[in-house]
N, C-alpha and C. Protein backbone atom coordinates (compact mmCIF):
# COMPACT_ATOMS: atom_id res chain seq x y z
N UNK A 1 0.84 -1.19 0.00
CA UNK A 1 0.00 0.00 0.00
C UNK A 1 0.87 1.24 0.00
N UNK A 2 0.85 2.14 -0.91
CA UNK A 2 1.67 3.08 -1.02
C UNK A 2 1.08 4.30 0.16
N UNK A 3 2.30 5.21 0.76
CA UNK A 3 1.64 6.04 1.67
C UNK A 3 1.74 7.12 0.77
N UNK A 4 0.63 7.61 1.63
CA UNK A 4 0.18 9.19 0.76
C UNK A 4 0.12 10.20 2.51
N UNK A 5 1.69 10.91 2.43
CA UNK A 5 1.47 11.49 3.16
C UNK A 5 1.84 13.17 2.90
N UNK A 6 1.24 13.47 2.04
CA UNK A 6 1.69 15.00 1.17
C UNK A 6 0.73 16.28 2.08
N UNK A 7 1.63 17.33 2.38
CA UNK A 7 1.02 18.25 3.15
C UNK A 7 0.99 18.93 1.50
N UNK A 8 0.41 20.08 1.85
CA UNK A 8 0.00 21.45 0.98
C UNK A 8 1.53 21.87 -0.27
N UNK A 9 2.24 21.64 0.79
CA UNK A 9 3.11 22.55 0.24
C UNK A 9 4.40 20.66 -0.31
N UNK A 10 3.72 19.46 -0.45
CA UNK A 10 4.57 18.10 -0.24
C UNK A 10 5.61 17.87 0.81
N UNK A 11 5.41 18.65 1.62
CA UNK A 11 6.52 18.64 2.42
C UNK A 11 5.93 18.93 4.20
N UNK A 12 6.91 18.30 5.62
CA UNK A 12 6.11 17.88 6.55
C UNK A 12 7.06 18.62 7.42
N UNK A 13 5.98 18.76 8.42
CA UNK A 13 7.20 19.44 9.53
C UNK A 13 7.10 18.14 10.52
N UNK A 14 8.14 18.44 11.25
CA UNK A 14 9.01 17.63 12.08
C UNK A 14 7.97 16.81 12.80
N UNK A 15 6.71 18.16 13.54
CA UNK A 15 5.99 16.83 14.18
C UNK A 15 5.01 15.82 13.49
N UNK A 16 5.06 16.29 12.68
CA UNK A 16 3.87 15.68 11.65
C UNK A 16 4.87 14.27 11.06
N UNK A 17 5.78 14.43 11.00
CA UNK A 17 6.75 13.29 10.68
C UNK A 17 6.35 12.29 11.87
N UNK A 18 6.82 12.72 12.98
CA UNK A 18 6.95 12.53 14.27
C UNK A 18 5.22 11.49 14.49
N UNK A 19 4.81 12.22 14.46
CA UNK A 19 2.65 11.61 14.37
C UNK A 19 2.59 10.45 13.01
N UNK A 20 3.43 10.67 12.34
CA UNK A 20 2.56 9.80 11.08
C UNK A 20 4.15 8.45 11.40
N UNK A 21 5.09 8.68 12.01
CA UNK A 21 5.93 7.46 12.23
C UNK A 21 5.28 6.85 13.46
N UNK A 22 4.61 7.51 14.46
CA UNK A 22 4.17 6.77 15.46
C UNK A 22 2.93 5.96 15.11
N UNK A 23 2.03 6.67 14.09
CA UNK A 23 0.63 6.03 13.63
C UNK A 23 1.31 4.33 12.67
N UNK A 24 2.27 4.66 12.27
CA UNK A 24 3.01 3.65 11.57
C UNK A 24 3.32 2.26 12.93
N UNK A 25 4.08 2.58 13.84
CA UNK A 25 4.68 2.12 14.59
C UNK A 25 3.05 1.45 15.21
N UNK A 26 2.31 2.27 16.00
CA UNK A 26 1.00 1.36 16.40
C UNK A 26 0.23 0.61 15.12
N UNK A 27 0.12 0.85 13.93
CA UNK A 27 -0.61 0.01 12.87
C UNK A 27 0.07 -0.96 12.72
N UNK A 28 1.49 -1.11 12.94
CA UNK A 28 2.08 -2.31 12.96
C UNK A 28 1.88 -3.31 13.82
N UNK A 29 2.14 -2.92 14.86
CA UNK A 29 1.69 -3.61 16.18
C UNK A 29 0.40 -3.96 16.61
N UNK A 30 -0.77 -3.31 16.02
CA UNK A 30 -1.69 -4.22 16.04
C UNK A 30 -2.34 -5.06 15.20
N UNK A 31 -1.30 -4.89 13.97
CA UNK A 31 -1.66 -5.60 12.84
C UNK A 31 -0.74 -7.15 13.19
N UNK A 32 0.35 -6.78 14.31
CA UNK A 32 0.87 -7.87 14.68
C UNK A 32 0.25 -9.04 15.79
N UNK A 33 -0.65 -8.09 16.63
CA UNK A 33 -1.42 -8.50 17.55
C UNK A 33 -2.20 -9.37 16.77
N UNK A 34 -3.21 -9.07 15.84
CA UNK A 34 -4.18 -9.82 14.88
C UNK A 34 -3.17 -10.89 14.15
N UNK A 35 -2.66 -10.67 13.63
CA UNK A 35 -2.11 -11.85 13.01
C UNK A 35 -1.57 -13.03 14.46
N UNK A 36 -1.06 -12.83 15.38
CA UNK A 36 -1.11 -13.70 16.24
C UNK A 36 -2.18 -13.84 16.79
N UNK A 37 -3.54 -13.36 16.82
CA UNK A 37 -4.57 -14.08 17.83
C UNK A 37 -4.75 -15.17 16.31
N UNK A 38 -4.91 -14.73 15.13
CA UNK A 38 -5.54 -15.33 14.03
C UNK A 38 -4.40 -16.97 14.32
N UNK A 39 -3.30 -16.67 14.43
CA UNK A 39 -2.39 -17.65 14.34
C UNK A 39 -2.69 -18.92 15.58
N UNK A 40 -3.04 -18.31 16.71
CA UNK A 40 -3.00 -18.89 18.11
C UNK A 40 -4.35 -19.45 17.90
N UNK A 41 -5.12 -19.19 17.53
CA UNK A 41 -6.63 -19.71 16.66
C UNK A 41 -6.24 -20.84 15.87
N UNK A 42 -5.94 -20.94 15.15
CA UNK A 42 -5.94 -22.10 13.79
C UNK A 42 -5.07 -23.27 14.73
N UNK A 43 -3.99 -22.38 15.82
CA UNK A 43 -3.10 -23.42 16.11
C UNK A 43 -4.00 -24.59 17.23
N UNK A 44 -5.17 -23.43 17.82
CA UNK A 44 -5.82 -24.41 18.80
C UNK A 44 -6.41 -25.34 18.41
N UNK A 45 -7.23 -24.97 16.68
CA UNK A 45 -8.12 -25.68 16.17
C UNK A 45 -7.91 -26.71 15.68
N UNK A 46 -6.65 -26.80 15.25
CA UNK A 46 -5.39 -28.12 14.40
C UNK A 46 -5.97 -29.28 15.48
């Protein structure tokens, strides 16, 4: 999925960097969370 993170002018200030690496950092992590309940699931069901 390509990011689209373009301000007005294509360009970001520091905290906005800062907000869109942390929104990164939690979408990961709960995309990691889900993939292990999904995993810990199939493994119970085996």
């Amino acid at each position: 999925m390509p990011k689209q993170r373009q301000s007005n002018q294509g360009r970001m200030s520091p905290s906005d960097e800062l907000t869109s690496a942390k929104q990164d950092v939690e979408l990961g992590q709960s995309h990691m969370d889900v993939t292990l309940s999904v995993w810990r699931d199939s493994e119970l069901a085996s």
